[in-house]
Protein backbone atom coordinates (compact mmCIF):
# COMPACT_ATOMS: atom_id res chain seq x y z
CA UNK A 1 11.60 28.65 52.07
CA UNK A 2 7.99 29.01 53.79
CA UNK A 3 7.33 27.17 57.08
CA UNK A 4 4.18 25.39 58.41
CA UNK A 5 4.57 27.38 61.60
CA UNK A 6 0.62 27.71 62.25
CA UNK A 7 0.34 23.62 62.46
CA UNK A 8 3.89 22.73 64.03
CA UNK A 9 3.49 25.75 67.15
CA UNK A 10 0.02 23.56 67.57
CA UNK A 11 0.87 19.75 66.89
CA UNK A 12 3.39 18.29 69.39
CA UNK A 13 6.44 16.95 67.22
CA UNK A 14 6.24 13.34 67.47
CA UNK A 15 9.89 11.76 68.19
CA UNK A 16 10.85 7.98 68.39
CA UNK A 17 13.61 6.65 69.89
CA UNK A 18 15.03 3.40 67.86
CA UNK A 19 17.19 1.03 68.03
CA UNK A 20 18.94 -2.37 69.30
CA UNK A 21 18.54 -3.58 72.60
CA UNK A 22 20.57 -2.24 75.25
CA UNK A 23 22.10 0.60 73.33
CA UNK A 24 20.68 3.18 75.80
CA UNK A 25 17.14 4.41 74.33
CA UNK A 26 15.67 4.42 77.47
CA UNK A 27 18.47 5.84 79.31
CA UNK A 28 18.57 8.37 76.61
CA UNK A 29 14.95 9.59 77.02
CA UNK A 30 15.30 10.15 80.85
CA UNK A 31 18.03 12.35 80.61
CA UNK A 32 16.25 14.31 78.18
CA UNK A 33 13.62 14.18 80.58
CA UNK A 34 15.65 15.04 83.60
CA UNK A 35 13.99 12.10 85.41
CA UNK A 36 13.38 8.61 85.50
CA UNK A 37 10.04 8.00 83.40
CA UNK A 38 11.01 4.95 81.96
CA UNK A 39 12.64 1.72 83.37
CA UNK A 40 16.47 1.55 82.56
CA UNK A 41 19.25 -0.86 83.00
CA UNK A 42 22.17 -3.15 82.11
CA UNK A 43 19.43 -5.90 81.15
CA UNK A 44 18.74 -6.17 77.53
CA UNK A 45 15.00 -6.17 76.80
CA UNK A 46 13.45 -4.15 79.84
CA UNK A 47 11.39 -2.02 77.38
CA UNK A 48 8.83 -4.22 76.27
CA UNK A 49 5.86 -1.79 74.50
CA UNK A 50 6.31 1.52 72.88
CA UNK A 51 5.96 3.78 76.08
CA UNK A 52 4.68 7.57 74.94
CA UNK A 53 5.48 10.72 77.07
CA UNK A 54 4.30 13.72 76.43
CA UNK A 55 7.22 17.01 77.21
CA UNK A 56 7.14 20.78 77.02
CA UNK A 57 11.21 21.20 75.50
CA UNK A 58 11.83 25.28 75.72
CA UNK A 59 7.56 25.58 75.51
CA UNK A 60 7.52 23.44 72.30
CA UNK A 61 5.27 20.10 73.09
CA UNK A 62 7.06 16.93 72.29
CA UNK A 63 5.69 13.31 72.27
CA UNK A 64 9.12 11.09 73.05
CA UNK A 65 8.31 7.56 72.05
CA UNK A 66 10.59 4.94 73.71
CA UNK A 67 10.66 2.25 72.21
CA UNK A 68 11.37 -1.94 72.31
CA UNK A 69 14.74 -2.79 71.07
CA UNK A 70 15.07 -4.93 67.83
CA UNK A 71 16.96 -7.65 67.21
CA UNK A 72 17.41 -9.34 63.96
CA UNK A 73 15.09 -12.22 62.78
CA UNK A 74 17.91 -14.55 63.48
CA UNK A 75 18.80 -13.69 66.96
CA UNK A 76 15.47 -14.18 68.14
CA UNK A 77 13.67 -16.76 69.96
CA UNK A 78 10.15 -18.17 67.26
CA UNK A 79 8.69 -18.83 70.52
CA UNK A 80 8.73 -15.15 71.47
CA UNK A 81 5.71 -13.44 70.43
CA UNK A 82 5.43 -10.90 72.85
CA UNK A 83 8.73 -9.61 71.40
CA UNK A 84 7.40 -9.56 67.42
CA UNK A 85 4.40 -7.81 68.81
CA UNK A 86 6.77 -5.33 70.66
CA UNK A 87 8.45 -4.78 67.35
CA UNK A 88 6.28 -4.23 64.99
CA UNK A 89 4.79 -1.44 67.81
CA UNK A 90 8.18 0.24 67.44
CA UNK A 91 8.09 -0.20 63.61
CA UNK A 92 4.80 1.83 64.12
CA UNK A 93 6.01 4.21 66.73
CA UNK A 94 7.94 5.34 63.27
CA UNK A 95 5.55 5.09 60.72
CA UNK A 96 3.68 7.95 63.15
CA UNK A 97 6.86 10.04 64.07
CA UNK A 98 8.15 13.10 62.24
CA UNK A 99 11.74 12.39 63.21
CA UNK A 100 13.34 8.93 64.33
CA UNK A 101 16.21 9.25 66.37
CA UNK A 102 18.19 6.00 66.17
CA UNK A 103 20.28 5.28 68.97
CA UNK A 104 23.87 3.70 68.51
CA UNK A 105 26.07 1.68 70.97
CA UNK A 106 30.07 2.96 70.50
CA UNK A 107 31.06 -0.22 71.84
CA UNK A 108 30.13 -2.12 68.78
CA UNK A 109 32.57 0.04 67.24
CA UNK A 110 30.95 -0.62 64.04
CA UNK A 111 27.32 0.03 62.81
CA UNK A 112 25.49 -3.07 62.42
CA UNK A 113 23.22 -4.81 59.56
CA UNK A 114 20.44 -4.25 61.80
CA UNK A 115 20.94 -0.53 62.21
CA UNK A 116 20.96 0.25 58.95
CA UNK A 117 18.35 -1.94 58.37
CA UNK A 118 16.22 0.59 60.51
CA UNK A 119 17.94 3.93 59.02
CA UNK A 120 16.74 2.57 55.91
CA UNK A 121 13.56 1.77 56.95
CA UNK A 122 13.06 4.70 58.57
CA UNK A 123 13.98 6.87 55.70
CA UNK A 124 11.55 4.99 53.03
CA UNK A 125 8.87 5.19 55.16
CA UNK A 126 9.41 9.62 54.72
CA UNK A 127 10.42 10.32 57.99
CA UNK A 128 13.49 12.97 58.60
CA UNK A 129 15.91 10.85 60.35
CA UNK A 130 18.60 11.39 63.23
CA UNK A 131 21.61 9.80 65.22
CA UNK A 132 22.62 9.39 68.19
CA UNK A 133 25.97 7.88 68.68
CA UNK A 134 26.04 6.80 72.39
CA UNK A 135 28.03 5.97 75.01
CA UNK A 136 31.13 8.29 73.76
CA UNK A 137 32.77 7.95 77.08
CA UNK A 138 33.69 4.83 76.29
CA UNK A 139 35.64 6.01 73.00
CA UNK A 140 36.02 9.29 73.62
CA UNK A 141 39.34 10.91 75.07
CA UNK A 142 41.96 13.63 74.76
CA UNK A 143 43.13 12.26 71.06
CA UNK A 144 40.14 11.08 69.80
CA UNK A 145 37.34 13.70 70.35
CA UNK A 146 33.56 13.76 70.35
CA UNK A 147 33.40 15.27 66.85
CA UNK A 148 35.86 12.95 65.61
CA UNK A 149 33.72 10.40 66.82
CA UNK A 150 30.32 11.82 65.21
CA UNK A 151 32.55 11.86 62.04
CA UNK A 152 33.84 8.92 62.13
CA UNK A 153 30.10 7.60 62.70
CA UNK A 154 28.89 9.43 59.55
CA UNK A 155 31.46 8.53 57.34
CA UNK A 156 30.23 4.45 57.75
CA UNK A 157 26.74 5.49 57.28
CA UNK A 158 28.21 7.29 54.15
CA UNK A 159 29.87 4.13 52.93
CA UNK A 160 27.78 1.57 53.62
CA UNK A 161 24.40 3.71 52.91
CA UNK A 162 25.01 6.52 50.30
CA UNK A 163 21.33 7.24 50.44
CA UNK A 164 21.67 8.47 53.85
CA UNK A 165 25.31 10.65 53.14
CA UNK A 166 25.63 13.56 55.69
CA UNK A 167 22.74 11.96 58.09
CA UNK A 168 22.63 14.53 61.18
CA UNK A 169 25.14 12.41 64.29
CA UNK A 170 25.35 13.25 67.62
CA UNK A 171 27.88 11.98 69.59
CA UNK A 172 26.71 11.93 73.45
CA UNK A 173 26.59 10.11 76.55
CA UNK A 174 23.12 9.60 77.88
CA UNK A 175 24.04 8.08 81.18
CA UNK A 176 26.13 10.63 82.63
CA UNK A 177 24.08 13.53 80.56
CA UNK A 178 27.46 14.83 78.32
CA UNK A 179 26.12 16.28 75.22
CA UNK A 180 22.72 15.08 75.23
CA UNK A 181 21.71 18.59 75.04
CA UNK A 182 22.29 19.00 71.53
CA UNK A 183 19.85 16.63 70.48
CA UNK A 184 16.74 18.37 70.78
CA UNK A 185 18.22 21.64 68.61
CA UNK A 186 19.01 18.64 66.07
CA UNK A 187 15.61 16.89 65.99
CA UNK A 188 14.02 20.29 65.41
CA UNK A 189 16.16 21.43 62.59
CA UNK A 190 15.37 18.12 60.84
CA UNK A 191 11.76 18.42 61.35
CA UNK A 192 12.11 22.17 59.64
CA UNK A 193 14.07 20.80 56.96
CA UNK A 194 11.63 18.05 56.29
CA UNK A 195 8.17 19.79 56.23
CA UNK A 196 9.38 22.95 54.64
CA UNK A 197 7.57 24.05 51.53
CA UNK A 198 10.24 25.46 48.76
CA UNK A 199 9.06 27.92 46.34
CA UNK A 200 8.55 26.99 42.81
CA UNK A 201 10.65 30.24 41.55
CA UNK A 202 13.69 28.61 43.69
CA UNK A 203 13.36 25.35 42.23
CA UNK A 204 13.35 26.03 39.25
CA UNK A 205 16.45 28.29 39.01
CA UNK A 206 18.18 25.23 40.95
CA UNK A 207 16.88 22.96 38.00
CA UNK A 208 18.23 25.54 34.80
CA UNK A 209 21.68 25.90 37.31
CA UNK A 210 21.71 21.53 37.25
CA UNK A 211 20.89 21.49 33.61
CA UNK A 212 23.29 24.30 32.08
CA UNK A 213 25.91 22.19 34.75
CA UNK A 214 25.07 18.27 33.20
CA UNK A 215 22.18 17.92 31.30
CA UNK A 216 19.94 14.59 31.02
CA UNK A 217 21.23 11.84 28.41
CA UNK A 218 19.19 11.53 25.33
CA UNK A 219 16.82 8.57 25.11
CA UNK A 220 15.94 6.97 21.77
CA UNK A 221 18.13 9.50 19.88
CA UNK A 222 16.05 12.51 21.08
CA UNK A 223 16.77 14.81 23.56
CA UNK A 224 15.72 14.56 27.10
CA UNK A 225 14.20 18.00 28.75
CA UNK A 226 13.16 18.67 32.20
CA UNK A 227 11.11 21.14 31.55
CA UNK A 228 9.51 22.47 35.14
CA UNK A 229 9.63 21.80 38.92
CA UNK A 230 7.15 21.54 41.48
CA UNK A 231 6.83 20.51 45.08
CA UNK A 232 3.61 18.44 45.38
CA UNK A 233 3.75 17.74 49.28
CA UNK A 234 5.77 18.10 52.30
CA UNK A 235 6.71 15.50 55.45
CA UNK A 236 8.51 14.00 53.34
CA UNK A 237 9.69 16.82 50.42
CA UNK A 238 8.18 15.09 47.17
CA UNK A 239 8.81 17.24 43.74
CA UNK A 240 6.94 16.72 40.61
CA UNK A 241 9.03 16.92 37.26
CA UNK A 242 7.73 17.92 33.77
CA UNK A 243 9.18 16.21 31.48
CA UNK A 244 9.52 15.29 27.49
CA UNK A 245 10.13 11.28 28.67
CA UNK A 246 8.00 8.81 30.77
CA UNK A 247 11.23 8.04 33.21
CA UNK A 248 14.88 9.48 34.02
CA UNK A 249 17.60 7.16 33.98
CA UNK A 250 18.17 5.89 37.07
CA UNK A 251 21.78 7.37 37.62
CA UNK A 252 20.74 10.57 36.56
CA UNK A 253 18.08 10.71 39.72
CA UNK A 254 20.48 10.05 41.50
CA UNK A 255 22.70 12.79 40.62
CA UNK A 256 19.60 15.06 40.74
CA UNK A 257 19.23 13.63 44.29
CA UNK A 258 22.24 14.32 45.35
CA UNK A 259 22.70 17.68 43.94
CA UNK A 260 18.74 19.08 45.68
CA UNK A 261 20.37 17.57 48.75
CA UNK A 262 23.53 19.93 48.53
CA UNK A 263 21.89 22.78 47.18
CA UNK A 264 18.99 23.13 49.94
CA UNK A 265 20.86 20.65 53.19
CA UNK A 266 17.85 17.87 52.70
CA UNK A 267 20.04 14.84 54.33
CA UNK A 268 18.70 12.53 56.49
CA UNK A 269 15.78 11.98 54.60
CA UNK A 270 14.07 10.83 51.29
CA UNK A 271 13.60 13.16 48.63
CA UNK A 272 11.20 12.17 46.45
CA UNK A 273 11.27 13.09 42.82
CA UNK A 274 8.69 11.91 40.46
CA UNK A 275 8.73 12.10 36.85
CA UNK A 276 5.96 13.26 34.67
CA UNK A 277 5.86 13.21 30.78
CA UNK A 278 4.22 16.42 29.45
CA UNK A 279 4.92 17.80 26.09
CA UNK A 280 3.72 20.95 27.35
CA UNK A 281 4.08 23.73 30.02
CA UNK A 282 2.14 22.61 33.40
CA UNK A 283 1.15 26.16 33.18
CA UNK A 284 0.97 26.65 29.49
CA UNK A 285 -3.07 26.92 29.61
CA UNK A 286 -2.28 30.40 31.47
CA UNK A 287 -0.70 31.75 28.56
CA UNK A 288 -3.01 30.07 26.07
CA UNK A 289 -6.20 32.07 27.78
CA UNK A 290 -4.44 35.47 27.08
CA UNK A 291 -5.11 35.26 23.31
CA UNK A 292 -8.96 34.95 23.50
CA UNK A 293 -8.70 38.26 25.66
CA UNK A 294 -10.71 40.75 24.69
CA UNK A 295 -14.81 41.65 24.41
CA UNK A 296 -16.17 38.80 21.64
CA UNK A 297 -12.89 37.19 21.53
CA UNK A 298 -11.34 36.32 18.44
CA UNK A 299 -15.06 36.93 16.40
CA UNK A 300 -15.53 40.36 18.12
CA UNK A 301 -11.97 41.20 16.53
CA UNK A 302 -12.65 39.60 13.36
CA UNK A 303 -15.97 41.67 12.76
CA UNK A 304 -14.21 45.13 14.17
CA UNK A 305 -11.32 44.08 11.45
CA UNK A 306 -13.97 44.15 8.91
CA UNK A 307 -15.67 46.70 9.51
CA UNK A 308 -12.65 48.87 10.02
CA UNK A 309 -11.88 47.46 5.83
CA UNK A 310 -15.09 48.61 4.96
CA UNK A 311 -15.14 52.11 6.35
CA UNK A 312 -11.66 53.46 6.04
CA UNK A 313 -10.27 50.72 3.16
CA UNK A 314 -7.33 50.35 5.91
CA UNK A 315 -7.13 47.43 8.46
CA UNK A 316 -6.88 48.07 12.07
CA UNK A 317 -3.08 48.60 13.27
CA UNK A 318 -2.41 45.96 16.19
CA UNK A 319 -3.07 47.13 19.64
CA UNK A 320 -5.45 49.68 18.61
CA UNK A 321 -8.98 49.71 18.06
CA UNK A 322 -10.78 52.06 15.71
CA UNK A 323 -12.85 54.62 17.34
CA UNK A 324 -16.72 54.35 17.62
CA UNK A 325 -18.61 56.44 15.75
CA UNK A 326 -21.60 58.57 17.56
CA UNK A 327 -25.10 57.80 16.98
C-alpha cells in the first residue's frame, strides 16, 4: 500500500486523550511527556478545557490533546455548564484528531456504557482509534500478566462492540511509567493504517478471492454482482463498490467488513464501503474509445473498405490496410 509520507513527515499527528474522569488521562500525557505539563491528581475533574501540547516523539511532531473527563448525562449536575462546555471541547478535540486514545481505569474491572459510548463515537466520526488500559498495577501480577490483561480488555470490547473487534489495547501504568512506552509505536501504526491509500489492483483481487469464497445473495430473483472496487478517500479508508443493485444486504456488509478488516489489519476504525449501482464497467468508456481508433474513425475505414472492393474485387483482411497507390 502507498503512504502519504510527504503530508504526515510535515503535519504534526494530532492525538487526543479520552475518557472518564479520573482514569489517568492527564497522568498519562505527562509521562509521555517526561514532565509535569498538565495538572494531575486523585481529584476527579481537575482538567477542565481541552489543554493542547505540542511534542517532538523520536523527531516526529505530535499535538497531545488532554482532555476533560466525561461523565454520563445522568451523573451530572444540570446546573453545571462549565462542565457541558468542557465536553463538548473534548468531543471536538476528536472530531480534529487522527487517532483517539481512550484511556481505561482497571479498577472498574469492567468497561463501562460510557466508554463505549466514546469508542463508538470516536470510530463514526472516522478517526483510527486506540486503548489504553490503565492502572495494570493494580491487576497485574505473577499469574495474571500484562498481556493477559490487554486480552482480556479486548475480548469485552469484542463482545459488547463487534464493530470495534481486535481494537489496538495497551495495557500500562501511567503513574509509575511501566509500559507507557509502547503507546506511541501504537498510535503511529494506527495512523498508517488509517490514511493509507490501497491500490485498486489489490482490491480487487481481495474482492474476486471474497466472491469465488461466498458470493452476494440474489435480490429479486436476479443475481447480485460486485463488479469493481475503488478507494475514494483516506482518514478514514472509504471504498466505492460497482455494483448491478442499488444496496447490499446489510449482513453481507458486514461480512465484507469483516473480511477487508482481516485481509489488510484495518481494526480500530470504520471502514466505509459504499455501494454504487452501475450496469457497466467504471472504466468501460476506456475500452469503448479503442474502437473509434484509427485516422477517420469508423468512416475513414468504411471508405478504405470500399475502395479496396472497387479496385481489387477483394475486401480488406482485418488488421491490414491496403497499400497506397503513387501519384
Amino acid at each position: 500500500y502507498k503512504k502519504n509520507t510527504d503530508d504526515d513527515n510535515e503535519k504534526p499527528l494530532q492525538l487526543a486523550i479520552l475518557g472518564r474522569q479520573n482514569v489517568g488521562k492527564s497522568t498519562l500525557v505527562n509521562s509521555l511527556l517526561g514532565e509535569e505539563r498538565v495538572i494531575a491528581g486523585d481529584t476527579p475533574g481537575l482538567t477542565r478545557d481541552s489543554i493542547k501540547v505540542p511534542w517532538l516523539w523520536k523527531e516526529r511532531p505530535v499535538q497531545i490533546v488532554d482532555t476533560a473527563g466525561i461523565r454520563r448525562g445522568l451523573q451530572r449536575e444540570r446546573s453545571d455548564e462549565i462542565e457541558d462546555l468542557a465536553v463538548l471541547d473534548a468531543m471536538r478535540a476528536m472530531k480534529l484528531a487522527d487517532v483517539a486514545v481512550l484511556v481505561l481505569d482497571a479498577q472498574a474491572q469492567y468497561i463501562q456504557r460510557q466508554e463505549l459510548a466514546i469508542a463508538d463515537s470516536v470510530v463514526r466520526e472516522g478517526r483510527a482509534l486506540v486503548v489504553a488500559a490503565n492502572k495494570m498495577d493494580l491487576v497485574v501480577d505473577d499469574e495474571y500478566t500484562k498481556h493477559d490483561f490487554a486480552k482480556a480488555v479486548q475480548e469485552q470490547i469484542e463482545v459488547r462492540f463487534p464493530m470495534l473487534r481486535k481494537t489496538p489495547v495497551v495495557a500500562m501504568s501511567s503513574l509509575l511509567g511501566h509500559n507507557v512506552k509502547k503507546l506511541m509505536p501504537t498510535v503511529f501504526e494506527a495512523r498508517d493504517r488509517w490514511a493509507r491509500v490501497m491500490p485498486t489492483g489489490v482490491l480487487n483481487r481481495w474482492l474476486q478471492d471474497v466472491m469465488e469464497e461466498h458470493s452476494p445473495p440474489s435480490q429479486a430473483g436476479r443475481a447480485t454482482k460486485i463488479k469493481y472496487i475503488i478507494q475514494t478517500k483516506g482518514r478514514p479508508p472509504t471504498f466505492l463498490l460497482f455494483c448491478n443493485v442499488s444496496e447490499l444486504p446489510v449482513n453481507y456488509l458486514r461480512y465484507l467488513t469483516r473480511h477487508f478488516q482481516d485481509s489488510f489489519n484495518f481494526f480500530g476504525m470504520e471502514v466505509r464501503l459504499v455501494v454504487k449501482k452501475s450496469d457497466k464497467n467504471p472504466f468501460g468508456n476506456k475500452s469503448n474509445k479503442k474502437s473509434f481508433v484509427g485516422i477517420g474513425g469508423w468512416k475513414g475505414r468504411q471508405k478504405r473498405m470500399i475502395a479496396q472492393l472497387k479496385k481489387t474485387g477483394m475486401p480488406t483482411k482485418k488488421g491490414k490496410r491496403g497499400k497506397r497507390s503513387k501519384s
